[in-house]
PDB file of N, CA and C in Angstrom:
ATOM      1  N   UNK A   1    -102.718 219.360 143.426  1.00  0.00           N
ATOM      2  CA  UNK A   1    -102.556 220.503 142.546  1.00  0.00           C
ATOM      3  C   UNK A   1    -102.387 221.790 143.343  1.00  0.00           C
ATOM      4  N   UNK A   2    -102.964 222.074 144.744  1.00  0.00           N
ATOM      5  CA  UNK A   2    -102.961 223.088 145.540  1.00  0.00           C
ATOM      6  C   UNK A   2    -101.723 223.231 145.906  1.00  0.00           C
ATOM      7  N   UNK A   3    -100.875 222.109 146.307  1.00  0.00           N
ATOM      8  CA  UNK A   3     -99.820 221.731 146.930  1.00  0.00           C
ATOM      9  C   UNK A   3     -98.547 222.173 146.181  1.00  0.00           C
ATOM     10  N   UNK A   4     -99.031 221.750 144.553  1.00  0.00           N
ATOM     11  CA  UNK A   4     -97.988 222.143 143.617  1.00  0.00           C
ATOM     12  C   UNK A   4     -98.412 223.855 143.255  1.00  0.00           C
ATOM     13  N   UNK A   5     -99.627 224.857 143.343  1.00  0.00           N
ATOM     14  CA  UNK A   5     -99.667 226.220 143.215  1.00  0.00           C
ATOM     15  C   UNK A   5     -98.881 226.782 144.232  1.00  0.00           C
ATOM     16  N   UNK A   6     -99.462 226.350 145.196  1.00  0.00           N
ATOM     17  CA  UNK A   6     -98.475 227.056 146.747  1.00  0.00           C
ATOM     18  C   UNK A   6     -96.959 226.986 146.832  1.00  0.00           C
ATOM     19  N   UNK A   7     -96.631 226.267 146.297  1.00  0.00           N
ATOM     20  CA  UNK A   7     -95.013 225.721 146.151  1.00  0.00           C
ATOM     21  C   UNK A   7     -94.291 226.406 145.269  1.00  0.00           C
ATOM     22  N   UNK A   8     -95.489 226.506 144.474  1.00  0.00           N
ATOM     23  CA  UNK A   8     -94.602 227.477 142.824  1.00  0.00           C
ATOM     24  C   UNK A   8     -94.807 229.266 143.835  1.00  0.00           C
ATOM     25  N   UNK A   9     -95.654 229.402 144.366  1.00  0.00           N
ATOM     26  CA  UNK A   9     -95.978 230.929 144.645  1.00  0.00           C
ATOM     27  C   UNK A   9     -94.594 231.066 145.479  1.00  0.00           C
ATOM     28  N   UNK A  10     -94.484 230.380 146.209  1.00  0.00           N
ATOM     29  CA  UNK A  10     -93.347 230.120 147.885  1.00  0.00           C
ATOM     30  C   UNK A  10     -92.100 230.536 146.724  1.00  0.00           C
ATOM     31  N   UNK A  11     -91.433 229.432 145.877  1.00  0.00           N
ATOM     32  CA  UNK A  11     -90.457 229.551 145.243  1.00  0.00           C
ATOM     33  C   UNK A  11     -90.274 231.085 144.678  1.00  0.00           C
ATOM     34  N   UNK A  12     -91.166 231.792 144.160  1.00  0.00           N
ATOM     35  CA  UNK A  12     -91.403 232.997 143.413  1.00  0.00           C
ATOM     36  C   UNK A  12     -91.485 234.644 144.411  1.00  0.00           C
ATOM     37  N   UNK A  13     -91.692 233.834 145.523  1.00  0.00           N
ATOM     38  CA  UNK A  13     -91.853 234.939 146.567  1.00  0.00           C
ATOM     39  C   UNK A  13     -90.274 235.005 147.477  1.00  0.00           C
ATOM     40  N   UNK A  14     -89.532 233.274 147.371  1.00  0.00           N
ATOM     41  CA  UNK A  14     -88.055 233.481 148.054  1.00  0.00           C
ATOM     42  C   UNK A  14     -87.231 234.065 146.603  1.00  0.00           C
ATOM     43  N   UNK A  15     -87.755 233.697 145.556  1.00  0.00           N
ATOM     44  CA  UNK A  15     -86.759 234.480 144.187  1.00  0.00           C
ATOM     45  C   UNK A  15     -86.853 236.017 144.389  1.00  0.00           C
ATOM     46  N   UNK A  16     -88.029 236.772 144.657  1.00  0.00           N
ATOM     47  CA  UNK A  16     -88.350 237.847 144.373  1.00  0.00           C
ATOM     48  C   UNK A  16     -87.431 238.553 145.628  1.00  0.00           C
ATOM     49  N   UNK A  17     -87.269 237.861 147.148  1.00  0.00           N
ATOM     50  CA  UNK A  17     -86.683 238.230 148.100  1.00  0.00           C
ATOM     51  C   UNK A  17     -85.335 238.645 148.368  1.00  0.00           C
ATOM     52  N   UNK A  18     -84.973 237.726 147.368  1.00  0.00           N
ATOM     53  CA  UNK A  18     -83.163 237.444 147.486  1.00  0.00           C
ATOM     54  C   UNK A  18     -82.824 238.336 146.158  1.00  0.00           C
ATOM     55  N   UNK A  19     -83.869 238.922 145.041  1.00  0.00           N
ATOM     56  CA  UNK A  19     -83.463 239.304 143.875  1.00  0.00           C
ATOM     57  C   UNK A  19     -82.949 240.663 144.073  1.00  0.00           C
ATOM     58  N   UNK A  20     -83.011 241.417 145.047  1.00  0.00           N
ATOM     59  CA  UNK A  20     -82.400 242.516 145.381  1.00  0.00           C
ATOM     60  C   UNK A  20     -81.586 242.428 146.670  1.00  0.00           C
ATOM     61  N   UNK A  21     -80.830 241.407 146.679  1.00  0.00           N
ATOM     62  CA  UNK A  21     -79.182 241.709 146.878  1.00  0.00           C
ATOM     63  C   UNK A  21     -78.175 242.064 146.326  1.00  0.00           C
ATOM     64  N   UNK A  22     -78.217 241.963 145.146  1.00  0.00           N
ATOM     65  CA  UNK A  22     -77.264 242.480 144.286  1.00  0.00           C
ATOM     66  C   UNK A  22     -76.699 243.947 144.964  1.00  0.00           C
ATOM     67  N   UNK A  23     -75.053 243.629 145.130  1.00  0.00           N
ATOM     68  CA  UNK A  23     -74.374 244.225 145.658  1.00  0.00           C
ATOM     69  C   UNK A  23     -73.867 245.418 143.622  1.00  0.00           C
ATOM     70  N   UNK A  24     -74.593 247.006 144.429  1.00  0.00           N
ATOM     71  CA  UNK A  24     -74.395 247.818 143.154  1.00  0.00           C
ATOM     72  C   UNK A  24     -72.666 248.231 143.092  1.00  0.00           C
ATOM     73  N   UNK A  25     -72.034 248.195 142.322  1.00  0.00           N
ATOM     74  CA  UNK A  25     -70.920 248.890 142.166  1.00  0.00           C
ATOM     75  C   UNK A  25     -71.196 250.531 142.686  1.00  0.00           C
ATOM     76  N   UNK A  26     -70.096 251.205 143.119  1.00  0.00           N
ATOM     77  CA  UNK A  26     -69.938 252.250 142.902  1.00  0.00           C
ATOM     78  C   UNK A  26     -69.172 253.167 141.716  1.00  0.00           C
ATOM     79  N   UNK A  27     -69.594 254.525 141.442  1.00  0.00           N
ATOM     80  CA  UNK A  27     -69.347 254.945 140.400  1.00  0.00           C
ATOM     81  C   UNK A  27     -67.727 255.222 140.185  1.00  0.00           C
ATOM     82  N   UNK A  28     -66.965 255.130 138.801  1.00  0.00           N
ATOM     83  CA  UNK A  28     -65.392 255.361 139.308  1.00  0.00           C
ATOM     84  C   UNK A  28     -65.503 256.752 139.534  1.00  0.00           C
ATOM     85  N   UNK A  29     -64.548 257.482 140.173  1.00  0.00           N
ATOM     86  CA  UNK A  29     -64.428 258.977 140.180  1.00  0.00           C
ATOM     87  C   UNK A  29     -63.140 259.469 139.248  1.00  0.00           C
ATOM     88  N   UNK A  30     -63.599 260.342 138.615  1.00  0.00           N
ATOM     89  CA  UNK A  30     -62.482 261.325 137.849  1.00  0.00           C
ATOM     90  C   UNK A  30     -61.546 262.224 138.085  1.00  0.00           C
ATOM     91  N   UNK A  31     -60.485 262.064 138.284  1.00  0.00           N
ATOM     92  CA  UNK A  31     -59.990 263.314 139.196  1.00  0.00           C
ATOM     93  C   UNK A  31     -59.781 264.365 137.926  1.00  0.00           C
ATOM     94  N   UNK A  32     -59.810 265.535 138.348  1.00  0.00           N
ATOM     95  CA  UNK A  32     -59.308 266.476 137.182  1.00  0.00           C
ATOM     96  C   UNK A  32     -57.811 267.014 137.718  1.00  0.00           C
ATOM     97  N   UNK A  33     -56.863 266.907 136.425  1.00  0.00           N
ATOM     98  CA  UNK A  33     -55.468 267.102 136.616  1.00  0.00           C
ATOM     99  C   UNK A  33     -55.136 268.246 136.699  1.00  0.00           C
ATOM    100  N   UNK A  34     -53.965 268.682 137.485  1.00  0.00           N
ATOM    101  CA  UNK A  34     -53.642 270.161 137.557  1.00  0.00           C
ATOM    102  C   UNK A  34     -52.600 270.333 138.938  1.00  0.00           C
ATOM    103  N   UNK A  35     -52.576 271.416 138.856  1.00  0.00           N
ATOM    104  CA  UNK A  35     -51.420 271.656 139.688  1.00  0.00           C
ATOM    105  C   UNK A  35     -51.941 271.503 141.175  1.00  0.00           C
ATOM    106  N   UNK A  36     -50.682 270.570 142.618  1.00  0.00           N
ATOM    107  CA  UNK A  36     -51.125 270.504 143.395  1.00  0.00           C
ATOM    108  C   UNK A  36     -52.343 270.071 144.337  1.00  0.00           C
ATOM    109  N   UNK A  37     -53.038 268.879 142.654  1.00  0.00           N
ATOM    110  CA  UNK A  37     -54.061 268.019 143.310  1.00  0.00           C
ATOM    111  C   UNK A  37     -53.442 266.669 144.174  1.00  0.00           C
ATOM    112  N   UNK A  38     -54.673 266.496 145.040  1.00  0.00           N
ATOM    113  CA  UNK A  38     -54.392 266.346 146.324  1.00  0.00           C
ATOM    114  C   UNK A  38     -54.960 264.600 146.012  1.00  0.00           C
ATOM    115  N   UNK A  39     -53.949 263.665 145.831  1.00  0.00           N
ATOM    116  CA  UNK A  39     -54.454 262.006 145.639  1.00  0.00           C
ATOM    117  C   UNK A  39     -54.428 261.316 147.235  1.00  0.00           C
ATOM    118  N   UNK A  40     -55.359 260.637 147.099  1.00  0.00           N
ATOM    119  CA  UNK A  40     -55.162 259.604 148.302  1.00  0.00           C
ATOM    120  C   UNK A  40     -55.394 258.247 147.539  1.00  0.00           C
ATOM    121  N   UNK A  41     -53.874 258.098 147.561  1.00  0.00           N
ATOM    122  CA  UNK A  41     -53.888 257.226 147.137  1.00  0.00           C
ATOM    123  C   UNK A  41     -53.509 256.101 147.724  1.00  0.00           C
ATOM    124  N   UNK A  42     -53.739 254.610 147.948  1.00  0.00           N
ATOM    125  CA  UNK A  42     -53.858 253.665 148.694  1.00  0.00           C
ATOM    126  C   UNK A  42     -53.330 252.022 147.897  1.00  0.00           C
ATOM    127  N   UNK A  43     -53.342 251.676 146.885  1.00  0.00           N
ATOM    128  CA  UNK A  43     -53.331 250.938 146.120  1.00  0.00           C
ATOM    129  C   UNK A  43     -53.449 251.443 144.118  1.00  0.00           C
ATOM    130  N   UNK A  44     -52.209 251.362 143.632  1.00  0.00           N
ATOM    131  CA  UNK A  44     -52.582 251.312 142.355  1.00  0.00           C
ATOM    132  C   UNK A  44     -52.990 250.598 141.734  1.00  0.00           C
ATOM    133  N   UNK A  45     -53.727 250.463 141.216  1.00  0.00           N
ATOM    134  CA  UNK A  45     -54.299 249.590 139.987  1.00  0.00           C
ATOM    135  C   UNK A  45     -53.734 249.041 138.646  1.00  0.00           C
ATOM    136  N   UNK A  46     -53.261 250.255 138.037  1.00  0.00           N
ATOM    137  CA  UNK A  46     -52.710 250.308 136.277  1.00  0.00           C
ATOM    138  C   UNK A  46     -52.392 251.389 135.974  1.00  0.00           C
ATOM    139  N   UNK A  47     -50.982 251.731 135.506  1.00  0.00           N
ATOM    140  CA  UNK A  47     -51.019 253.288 135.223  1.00  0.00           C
ATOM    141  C   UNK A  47     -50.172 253.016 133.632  1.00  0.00           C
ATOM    142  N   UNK A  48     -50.368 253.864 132.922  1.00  0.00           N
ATOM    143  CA  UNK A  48     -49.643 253.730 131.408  1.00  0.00           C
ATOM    144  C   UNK A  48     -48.174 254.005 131.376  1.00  0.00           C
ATOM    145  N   UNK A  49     -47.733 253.116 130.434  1.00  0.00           N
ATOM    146  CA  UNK A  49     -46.194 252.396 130.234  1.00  0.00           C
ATOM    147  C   UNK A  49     -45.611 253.373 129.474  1.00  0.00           C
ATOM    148  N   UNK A  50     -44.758 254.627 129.919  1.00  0.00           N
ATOM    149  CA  UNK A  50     -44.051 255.825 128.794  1.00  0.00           C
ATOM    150  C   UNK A  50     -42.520 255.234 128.430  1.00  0.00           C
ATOM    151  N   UNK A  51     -42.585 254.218 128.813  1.00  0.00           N
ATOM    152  CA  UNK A  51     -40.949 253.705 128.719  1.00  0.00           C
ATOM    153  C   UNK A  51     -40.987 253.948 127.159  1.00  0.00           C
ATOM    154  N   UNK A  52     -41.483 253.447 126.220  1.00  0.00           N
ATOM    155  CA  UNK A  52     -41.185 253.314 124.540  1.00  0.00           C
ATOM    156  C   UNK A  52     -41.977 254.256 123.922  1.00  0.00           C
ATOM    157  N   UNK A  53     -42.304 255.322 124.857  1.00  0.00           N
ATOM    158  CA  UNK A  53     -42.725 256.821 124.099  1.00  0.00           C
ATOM    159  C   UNK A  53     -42.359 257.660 123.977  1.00  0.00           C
ATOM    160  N   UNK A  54     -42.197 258.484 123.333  1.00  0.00           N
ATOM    161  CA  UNK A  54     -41.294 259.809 122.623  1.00  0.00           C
ATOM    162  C   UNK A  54     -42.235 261.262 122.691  1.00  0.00           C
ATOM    163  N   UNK A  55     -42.182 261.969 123.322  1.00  0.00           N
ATOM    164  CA  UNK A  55     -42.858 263.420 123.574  1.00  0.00           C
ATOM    165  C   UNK A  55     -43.763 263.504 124.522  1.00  0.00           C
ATOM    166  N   UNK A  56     -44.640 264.455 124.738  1.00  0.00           N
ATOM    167  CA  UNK A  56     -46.042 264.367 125.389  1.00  0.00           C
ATOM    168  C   UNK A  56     -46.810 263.463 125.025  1.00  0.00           C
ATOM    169  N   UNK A  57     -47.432 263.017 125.785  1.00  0.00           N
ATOM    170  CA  UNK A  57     -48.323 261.662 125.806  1.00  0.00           C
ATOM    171  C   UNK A  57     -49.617 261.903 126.514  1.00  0.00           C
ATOM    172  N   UNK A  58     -50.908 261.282 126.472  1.00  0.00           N
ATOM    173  CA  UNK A  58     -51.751 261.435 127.378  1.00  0.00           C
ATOM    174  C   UNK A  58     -50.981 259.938 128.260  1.00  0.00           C
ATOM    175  N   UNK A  59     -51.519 260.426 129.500  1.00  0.00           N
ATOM    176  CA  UNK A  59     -51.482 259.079 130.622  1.00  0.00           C
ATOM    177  C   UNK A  59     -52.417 258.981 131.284  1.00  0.00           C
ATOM    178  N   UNK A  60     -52.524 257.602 131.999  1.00  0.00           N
ATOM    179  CA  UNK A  60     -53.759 257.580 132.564  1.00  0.00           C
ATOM    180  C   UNK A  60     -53.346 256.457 134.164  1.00  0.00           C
ATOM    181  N   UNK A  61     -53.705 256.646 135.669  1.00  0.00           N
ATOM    182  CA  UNK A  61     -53.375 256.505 136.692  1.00  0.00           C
ATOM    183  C   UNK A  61     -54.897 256.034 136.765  1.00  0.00           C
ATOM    184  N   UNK A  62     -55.054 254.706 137.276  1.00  0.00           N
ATOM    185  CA  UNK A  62     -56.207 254.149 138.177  1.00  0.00           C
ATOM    186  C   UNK A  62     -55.871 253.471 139.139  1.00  0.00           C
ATOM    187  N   UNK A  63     -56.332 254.020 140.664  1.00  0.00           N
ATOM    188  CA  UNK A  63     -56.071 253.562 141.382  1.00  0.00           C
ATOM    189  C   UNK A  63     -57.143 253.840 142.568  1.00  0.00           C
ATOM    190  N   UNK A  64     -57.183 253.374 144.142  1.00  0.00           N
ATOM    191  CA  UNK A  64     -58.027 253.216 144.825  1.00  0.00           C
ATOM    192  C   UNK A  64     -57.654 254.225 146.395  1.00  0.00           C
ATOM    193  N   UNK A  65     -58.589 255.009 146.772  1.00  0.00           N
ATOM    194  CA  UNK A  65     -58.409 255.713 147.476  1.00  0.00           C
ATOM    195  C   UNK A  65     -58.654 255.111 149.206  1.00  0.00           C
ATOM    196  N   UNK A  66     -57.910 255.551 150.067  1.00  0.00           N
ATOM    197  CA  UNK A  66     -58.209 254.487 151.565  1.00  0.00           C
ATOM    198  C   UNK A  66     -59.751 253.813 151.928  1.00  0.00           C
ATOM    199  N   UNK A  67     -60.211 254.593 151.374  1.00  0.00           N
ATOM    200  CA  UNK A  67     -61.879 254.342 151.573  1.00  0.00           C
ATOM    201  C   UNK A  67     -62.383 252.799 150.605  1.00  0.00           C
ATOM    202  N   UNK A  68     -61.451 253.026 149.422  1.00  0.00           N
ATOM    203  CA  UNK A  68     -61.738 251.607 148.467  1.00  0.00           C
ATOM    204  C   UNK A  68     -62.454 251.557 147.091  1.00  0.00           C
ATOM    205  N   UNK A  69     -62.552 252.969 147.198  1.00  0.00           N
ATOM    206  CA  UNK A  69     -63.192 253.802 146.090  1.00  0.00           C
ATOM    207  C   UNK A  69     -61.948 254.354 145.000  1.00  0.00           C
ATOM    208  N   UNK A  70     -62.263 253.616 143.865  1.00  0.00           N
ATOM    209  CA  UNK A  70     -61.644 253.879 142.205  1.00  0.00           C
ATOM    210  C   UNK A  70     -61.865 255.095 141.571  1.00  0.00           C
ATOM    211  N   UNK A  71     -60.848 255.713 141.409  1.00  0.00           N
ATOM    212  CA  UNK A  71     -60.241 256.755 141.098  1.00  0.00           C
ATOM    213  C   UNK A  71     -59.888 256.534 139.721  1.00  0.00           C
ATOM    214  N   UNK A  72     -59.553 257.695 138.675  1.00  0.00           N
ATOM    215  CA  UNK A  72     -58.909 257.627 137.511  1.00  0.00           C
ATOM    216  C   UNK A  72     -58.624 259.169 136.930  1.00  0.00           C
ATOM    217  N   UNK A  73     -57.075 259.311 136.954  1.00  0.00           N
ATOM    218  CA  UNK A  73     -56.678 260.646 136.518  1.00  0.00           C
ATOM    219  C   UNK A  73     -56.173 260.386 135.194  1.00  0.00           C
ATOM    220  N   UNK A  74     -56.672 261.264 134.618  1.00  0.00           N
ATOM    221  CA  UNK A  74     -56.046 261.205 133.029  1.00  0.00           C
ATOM    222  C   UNK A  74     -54.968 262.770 133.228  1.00  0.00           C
ATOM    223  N   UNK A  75     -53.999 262.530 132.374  1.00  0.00           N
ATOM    224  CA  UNK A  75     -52.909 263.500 132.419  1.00  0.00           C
ATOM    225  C   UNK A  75     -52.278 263.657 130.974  1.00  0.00           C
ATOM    226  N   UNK A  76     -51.446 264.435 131.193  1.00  0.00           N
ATOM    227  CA  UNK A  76     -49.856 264.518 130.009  1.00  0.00           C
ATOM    228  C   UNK A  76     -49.125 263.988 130.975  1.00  0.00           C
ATOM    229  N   UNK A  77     -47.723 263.302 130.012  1.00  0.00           N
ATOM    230  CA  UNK A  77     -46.491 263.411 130.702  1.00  0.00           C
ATOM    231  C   UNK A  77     -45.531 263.396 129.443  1.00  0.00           C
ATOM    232  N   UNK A  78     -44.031 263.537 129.627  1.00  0.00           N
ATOM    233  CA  UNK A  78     -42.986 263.455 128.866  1.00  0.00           C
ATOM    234  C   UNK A  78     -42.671 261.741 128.349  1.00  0.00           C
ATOM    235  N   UNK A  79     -42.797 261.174 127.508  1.00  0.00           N
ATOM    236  CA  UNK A  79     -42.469 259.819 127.429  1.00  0.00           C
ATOM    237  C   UNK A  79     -40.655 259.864 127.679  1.00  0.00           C
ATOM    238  N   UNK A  80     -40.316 258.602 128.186  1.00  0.00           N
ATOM    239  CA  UNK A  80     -38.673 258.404 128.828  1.00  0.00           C
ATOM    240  C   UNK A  80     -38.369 257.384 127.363  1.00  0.00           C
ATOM    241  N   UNK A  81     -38.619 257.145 126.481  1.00  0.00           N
ATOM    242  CA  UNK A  81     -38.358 256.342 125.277  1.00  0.00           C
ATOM    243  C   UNK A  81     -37.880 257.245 124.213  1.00  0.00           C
ATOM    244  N   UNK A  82     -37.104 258.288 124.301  1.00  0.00           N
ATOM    245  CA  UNK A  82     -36.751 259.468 123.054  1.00  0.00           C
ATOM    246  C   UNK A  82     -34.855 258.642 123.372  1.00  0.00           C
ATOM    247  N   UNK A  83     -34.403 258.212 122.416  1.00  0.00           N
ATOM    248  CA  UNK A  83     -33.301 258.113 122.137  1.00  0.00           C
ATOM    249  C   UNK A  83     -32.414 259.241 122.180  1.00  0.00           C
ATOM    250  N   UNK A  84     -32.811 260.089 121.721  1.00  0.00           N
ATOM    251  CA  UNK A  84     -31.876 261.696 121.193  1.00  0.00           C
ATOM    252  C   UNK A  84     -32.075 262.915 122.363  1.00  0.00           C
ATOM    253  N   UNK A  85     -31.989 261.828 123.852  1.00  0.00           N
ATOM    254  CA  UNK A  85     -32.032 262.923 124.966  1.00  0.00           C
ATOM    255  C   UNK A  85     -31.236 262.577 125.428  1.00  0.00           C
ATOM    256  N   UNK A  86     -31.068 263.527 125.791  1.00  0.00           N
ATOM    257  CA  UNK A  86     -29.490 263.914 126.843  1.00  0.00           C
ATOM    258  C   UNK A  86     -29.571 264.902 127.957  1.00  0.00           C
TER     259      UNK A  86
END
């Protein structure tokens, strides 16, 4: 019975050891949009599709900076989907 307490404590003491490895994410960062901001940008991620949109649009750019750290700019842009441009 000693054999089986000590064994359960051992198991509970390598759980408790290894239970803070958990690798934390880091937080995404926001860029704020505007004139002449400065991206380092390294890899895109996902950026929004204006092909079948018509006027100002919000958009949105996520992508990863050299360091490896996620980025996300929200913007306007002109959608390229207006038929009646010329």
């Amino acid at each position: 019975m000693k054999m089986f307490i000590l064994g359960f404590a051992a198991l509970l003491a390598t759980g408790s050891a290894f239970a803070d490895t958990q690798t934390t994410t880091a937080p995404v960062i926001h860029d704020k949009p505007g004139f002449f901001v400065h991206m380092d940008v390294d890899k895109v991620l996902s950026s929004t599709d204006i092909a079948q949109k018509c006027g100002l649009i919000p958009a949105r750019l996520d992508y990863l900076d050299h360091q490896g750290r996620e980025h996300v700019l929200d913007y306007q842009v002109d959608g390229t989907g207006c038929t009646n441009d010329h």
